[in-house]
PDB file of N, CA and C in Angstrom:
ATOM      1  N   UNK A   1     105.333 -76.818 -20.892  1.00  0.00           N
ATOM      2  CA  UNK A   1     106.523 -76.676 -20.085  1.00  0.00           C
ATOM      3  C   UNK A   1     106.653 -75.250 -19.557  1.00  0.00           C
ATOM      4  N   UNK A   2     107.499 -74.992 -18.520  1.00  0.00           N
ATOM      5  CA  UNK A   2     107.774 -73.629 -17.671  1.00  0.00           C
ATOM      6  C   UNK A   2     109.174 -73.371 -18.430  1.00  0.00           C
ATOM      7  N   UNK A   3     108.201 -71.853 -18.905  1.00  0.00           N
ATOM      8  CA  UNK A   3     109.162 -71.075 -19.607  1.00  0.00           C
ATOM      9  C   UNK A   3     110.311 -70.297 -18.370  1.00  0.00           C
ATOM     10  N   UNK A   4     111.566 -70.954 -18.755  1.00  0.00           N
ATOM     11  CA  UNK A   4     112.584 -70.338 -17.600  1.00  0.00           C
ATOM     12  C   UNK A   4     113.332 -69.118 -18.045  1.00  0.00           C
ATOM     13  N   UNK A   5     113.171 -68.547 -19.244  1.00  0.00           N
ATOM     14  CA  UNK A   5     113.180 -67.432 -19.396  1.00  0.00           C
ATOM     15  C   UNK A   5     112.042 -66.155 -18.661  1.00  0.00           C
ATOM     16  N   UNK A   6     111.241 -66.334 -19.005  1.00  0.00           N
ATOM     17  CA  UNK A   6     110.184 -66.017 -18.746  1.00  0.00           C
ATOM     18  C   UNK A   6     110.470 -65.667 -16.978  1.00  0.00           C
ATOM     19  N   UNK A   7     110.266 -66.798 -16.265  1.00  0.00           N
ATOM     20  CA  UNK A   7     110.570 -67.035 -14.875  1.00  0.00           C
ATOM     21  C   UNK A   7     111.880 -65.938 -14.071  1.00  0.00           C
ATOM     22  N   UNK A   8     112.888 -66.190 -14.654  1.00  0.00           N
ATOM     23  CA  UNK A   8     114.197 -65.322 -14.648  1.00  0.00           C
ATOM     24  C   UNK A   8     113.932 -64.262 -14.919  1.00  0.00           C
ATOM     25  N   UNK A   9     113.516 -63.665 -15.827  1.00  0.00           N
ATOM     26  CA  UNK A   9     113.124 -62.352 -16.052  1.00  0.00           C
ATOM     27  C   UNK A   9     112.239 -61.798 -14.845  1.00  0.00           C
ATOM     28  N   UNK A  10     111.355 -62.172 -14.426  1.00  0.00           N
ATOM     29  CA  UNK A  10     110.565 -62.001 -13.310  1.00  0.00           C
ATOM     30  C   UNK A  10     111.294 -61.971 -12.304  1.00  0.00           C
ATOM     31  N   UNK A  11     111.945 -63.020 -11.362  1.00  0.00           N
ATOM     32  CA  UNK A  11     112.584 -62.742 -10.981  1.00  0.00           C
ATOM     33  C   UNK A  11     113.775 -62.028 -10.746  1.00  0.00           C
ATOM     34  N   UNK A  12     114.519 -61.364 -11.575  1.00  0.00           N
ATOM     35  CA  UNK A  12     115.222 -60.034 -12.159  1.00  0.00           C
ATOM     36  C   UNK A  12     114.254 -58.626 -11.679  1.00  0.00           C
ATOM     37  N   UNK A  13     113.490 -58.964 -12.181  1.00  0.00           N
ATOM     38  CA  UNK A  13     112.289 -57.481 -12.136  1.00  0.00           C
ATOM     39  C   UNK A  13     111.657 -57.587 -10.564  1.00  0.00           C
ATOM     40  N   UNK A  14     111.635 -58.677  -9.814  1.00  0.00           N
ATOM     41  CA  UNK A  14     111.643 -58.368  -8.285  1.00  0.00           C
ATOM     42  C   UNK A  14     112.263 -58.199  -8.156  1.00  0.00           C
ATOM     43  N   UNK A  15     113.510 -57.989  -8.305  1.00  0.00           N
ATOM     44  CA  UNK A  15     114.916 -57.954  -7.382  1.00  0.00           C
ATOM     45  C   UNK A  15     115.489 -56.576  -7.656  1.00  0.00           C
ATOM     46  N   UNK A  16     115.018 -55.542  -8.088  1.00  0.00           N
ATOM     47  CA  UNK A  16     114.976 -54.321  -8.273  1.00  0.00           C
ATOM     48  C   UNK A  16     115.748 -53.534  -7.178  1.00  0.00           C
ATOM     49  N   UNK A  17     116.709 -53.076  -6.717  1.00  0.00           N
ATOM     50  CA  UNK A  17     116.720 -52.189  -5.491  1.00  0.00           C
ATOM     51  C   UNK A  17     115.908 -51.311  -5.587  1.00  0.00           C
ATOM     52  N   UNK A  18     115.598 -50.887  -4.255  1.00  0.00           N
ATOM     53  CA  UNK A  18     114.555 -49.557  -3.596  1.00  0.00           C
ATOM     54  C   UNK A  18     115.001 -48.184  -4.488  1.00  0.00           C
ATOM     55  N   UNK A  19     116.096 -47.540  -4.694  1.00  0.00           N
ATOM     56  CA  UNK A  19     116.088 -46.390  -4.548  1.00  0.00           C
ATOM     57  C   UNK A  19     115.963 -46.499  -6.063  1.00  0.00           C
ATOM     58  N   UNK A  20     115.594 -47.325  -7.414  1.00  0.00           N
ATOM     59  CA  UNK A  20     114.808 -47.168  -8.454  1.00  0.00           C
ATOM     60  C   UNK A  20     113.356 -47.189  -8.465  1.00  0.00           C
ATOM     61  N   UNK A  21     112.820 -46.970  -7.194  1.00  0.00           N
ATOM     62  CA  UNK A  21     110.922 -46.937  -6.998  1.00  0.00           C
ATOM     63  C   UNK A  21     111.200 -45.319  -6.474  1.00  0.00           C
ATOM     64  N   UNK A  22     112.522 -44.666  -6.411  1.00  0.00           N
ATOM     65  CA  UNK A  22     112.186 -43.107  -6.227  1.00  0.00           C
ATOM     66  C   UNK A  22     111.283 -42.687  -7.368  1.00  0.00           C
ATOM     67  N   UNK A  23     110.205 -41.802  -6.943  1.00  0.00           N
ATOM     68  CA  UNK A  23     109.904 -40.418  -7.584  1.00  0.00           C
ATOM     69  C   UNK A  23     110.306 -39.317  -6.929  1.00  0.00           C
ATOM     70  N   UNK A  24     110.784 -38.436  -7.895  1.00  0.00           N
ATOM     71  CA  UNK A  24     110.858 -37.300  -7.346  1.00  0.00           C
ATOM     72  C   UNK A  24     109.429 -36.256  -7.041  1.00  0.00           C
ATOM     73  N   UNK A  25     109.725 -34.721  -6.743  1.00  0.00           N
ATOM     74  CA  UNK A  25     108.443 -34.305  -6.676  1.00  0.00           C
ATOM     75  C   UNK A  25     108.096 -33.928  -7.629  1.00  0.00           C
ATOM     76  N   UNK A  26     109.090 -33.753  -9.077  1.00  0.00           N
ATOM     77  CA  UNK A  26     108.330 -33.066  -9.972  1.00  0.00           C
ATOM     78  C   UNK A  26     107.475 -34.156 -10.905  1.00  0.00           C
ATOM     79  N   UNK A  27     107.997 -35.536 -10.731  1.00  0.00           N
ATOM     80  CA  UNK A  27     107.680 -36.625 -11.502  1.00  0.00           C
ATOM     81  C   UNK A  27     106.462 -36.718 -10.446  1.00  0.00           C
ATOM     82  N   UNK A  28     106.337 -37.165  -9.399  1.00  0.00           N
ATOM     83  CA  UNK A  28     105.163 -37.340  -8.506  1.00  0.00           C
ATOM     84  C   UNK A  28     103.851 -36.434  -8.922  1.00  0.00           C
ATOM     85  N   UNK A  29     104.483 -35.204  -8.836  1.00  0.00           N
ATOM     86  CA  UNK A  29     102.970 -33.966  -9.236  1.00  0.00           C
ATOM     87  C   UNK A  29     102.716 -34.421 -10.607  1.00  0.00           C
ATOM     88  N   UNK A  30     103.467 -34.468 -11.484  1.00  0.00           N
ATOM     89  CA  UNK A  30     102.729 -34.588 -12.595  1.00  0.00           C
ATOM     90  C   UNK A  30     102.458 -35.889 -12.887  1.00  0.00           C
ATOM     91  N   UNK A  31     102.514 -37.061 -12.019  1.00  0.00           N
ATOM     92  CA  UNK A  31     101.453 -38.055 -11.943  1.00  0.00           C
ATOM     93  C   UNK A  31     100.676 -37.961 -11.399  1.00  0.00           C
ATOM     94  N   UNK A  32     100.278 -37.270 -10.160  1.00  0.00           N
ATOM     95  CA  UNK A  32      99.115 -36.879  -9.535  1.00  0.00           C
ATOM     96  C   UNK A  32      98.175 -36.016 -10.310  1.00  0.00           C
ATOM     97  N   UNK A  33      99.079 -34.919 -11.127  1.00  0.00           N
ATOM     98  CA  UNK A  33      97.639 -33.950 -11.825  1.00  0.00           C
ATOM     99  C   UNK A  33      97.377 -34.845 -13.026  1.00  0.00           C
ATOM    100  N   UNK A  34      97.791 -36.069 -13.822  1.00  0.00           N
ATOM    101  CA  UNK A  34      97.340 -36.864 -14.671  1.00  0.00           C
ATOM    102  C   UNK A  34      96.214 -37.492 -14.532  1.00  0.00           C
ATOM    103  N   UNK A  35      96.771 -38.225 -12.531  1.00  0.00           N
ATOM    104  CA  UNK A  35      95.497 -39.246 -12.139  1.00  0.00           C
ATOM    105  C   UNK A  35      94.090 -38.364 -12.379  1.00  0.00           C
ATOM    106  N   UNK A  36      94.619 -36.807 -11.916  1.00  0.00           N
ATOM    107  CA  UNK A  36      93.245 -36.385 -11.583  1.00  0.00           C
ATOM    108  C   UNK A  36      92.414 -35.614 -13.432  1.00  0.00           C
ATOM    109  N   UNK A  37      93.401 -35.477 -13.865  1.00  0.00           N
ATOM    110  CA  UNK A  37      92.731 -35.344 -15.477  1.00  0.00           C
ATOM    111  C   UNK A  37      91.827 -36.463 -15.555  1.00  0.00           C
ATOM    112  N   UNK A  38      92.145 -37.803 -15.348  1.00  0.00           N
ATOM    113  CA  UNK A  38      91.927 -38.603 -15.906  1.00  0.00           C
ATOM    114  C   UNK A  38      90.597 -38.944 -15.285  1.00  0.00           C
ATOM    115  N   UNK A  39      90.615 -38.951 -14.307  1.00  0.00           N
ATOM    116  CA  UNK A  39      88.889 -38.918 -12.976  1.00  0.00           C
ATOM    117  C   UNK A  39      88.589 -37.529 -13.559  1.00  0.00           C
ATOM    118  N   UNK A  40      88.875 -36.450 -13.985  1.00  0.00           N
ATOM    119  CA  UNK A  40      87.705 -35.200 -14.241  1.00  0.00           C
ATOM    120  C   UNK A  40      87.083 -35.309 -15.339  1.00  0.00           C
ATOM    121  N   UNK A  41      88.100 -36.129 -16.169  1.00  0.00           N
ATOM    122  CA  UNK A  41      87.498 -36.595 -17.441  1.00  0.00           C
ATOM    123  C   UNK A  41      86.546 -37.397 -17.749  1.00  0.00           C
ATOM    124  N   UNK A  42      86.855 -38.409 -16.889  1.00  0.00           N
ATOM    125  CA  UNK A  42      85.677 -39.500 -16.805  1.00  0.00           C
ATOM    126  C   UNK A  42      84.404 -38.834 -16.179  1.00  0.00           C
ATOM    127  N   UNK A  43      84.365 -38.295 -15.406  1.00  0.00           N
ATOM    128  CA  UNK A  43      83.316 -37.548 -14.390  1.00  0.00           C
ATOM    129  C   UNK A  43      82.947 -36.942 -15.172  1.00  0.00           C
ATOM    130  N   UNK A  44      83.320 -35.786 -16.193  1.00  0.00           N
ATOM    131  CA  UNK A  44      82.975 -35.288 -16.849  1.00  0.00           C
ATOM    132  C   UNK A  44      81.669 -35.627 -18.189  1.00  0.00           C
ATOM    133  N   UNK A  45      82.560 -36.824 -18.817  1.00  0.00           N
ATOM    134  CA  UNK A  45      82.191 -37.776 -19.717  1.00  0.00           C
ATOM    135  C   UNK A  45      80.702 -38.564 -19.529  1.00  0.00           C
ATOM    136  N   UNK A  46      80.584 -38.817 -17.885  1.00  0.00           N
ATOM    137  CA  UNK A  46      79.764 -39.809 -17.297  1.00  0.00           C
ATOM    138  C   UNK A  46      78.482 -38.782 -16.932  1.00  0.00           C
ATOM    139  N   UNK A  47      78.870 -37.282 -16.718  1.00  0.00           N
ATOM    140  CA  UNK A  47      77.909 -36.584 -16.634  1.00  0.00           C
ATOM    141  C   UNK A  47      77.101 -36.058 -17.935  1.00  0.00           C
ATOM    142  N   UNK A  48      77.937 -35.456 -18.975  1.00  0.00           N
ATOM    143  CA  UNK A  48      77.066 -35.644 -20.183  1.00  0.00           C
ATOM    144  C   UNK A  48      76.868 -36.455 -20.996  1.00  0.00           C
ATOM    145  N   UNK A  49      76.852 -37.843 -20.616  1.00  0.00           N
ATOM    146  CA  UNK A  49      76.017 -38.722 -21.092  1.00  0.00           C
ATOM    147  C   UNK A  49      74.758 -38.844 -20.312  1.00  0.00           C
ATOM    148  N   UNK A  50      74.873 -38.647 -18.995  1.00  0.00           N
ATOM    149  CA  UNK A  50      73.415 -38.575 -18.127  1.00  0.00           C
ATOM    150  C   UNK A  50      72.678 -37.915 -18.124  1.00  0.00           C
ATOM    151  N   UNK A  51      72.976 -36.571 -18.185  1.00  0.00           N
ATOM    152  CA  UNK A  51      72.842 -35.058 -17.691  1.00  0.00           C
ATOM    153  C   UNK A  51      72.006 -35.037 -19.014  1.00  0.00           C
ATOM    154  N   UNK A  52      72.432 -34.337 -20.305  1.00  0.00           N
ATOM    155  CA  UNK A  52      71.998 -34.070 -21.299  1.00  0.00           C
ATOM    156  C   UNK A  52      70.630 -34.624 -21.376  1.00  0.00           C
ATOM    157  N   UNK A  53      70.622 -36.270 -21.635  1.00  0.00           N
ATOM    158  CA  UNK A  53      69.328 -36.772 -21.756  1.00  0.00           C
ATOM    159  C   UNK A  53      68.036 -36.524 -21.255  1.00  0.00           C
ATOM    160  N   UNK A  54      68.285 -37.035 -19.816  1.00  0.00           N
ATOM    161  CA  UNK A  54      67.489 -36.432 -18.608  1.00  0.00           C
ATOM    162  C   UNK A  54      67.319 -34.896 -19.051  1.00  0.00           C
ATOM    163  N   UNK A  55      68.458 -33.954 -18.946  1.00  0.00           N
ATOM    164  CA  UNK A  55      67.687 -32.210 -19.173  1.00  0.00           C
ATOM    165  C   UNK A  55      66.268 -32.844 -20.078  1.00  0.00           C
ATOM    166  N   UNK A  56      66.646 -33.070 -21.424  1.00  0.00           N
ATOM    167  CA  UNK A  56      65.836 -33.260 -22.341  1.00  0.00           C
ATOM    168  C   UNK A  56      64.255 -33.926 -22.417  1.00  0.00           C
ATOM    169  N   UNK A  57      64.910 -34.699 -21.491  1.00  0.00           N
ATOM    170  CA  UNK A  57      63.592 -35.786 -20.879  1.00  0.00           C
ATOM    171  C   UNK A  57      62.490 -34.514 -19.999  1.00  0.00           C
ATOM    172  N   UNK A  58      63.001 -34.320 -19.682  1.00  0.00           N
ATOM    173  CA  UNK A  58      62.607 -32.967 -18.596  1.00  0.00           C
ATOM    174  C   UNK A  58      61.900 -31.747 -18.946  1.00  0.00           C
ATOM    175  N   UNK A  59      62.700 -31.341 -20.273  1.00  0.00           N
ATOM    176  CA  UNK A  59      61.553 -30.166 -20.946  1.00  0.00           C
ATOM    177  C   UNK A  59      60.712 -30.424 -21.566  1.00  0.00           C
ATOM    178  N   UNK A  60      60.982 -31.797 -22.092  1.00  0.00           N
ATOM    179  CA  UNK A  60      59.773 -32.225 -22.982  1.00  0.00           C
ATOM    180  C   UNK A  60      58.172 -32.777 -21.985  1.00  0.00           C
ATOM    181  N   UNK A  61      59.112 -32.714 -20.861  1.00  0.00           N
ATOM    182  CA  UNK A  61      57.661 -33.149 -19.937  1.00  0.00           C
ATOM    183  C   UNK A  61      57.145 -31.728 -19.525  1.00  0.00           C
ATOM    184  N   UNK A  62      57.994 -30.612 -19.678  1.00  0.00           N
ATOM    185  CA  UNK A  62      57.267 -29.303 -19.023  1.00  0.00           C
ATOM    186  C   UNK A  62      56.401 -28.925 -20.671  1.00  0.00           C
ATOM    187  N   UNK A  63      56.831 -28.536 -21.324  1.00  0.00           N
ATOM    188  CA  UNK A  63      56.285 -28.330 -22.968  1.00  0.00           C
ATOM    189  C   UNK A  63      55.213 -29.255 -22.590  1.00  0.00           C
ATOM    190  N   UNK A  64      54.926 -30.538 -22.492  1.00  0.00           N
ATOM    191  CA  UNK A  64      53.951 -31.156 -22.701  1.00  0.00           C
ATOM    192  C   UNK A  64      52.685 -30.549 -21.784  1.00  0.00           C
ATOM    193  N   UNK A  65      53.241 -30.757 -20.400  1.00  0.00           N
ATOM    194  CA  UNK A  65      52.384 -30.321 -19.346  1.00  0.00           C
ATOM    195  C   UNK A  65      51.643 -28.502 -19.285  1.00  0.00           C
ATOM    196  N   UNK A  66      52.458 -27.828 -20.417  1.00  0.00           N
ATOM    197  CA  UNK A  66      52.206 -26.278 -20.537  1.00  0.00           C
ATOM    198  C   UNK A  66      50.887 -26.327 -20.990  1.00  0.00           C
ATOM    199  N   UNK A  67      50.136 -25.511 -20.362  1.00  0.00           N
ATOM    200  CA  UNK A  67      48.075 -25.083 -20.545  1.00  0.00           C
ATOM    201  C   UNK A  67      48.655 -24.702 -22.408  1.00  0.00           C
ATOM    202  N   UNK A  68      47.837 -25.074 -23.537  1.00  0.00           N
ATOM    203  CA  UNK A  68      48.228 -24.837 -24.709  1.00  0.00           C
ATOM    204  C   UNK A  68      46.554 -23.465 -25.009  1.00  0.00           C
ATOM    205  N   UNK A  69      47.028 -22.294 -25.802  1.00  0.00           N
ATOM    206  CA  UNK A  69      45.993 -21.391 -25.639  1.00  0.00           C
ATOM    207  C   UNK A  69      45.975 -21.828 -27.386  1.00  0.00           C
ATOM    208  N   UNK A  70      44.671 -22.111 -27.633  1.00  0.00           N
ATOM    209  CA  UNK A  70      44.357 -22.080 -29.167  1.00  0.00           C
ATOM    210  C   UNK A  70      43.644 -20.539 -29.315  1.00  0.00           C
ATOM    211  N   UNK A  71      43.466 -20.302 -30.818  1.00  0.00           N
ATOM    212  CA  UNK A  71      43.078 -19.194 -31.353  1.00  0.00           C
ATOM    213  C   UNK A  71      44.311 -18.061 -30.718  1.00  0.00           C
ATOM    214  N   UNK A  72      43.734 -16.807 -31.694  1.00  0.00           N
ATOM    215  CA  UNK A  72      44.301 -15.584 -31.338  1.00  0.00           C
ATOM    216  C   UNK A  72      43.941 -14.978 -29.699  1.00  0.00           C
ATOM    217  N   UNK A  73      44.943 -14.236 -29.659  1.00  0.00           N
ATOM    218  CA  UNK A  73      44.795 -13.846 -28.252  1.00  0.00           C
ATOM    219  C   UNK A  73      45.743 -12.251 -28.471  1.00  0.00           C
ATOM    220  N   UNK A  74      44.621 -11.544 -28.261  1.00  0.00           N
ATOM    221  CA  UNK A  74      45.005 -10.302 -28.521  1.00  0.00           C
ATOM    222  C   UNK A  74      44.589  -9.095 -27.107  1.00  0.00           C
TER     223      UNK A  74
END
């Protein structure tokens, strides 16, 4: 069955007037510098998980590829 609570409530919560979807500017900026924490973070996150490996992958191919000199060398 259709929950008419449920339904009513919803409809309640559309019926919102406009001037409760104000932000102000100080509430606005500091949702904007959140959004962007939140993308530098991830970006951040997404790079040293990539980054690191690969470096690693990378020296171990130069070390490998290095001319190796046996004996003393004086």
């Amino acid at each position: 069955m259709i929950d008419h609570d449920f339904i009513s409530s919803c409809m309640w919560a559309m019926g919102a007037p406009l001037e409760l979807a104000y932000v102000g500017p100080g509430g606005g900026l500091a949702a904007i510098g959140a959004l962007l924490a939140v993308v530098a973070g991830l970006f951040a996150a997404v790079f040293g998980f990539l980054w690191y490996p690969i470096k690693r992958m990378l020296r171990r191919k130069d070390k490998s590829s290095a001319p190796r000199h046996e004996g003393n060398i004086t």
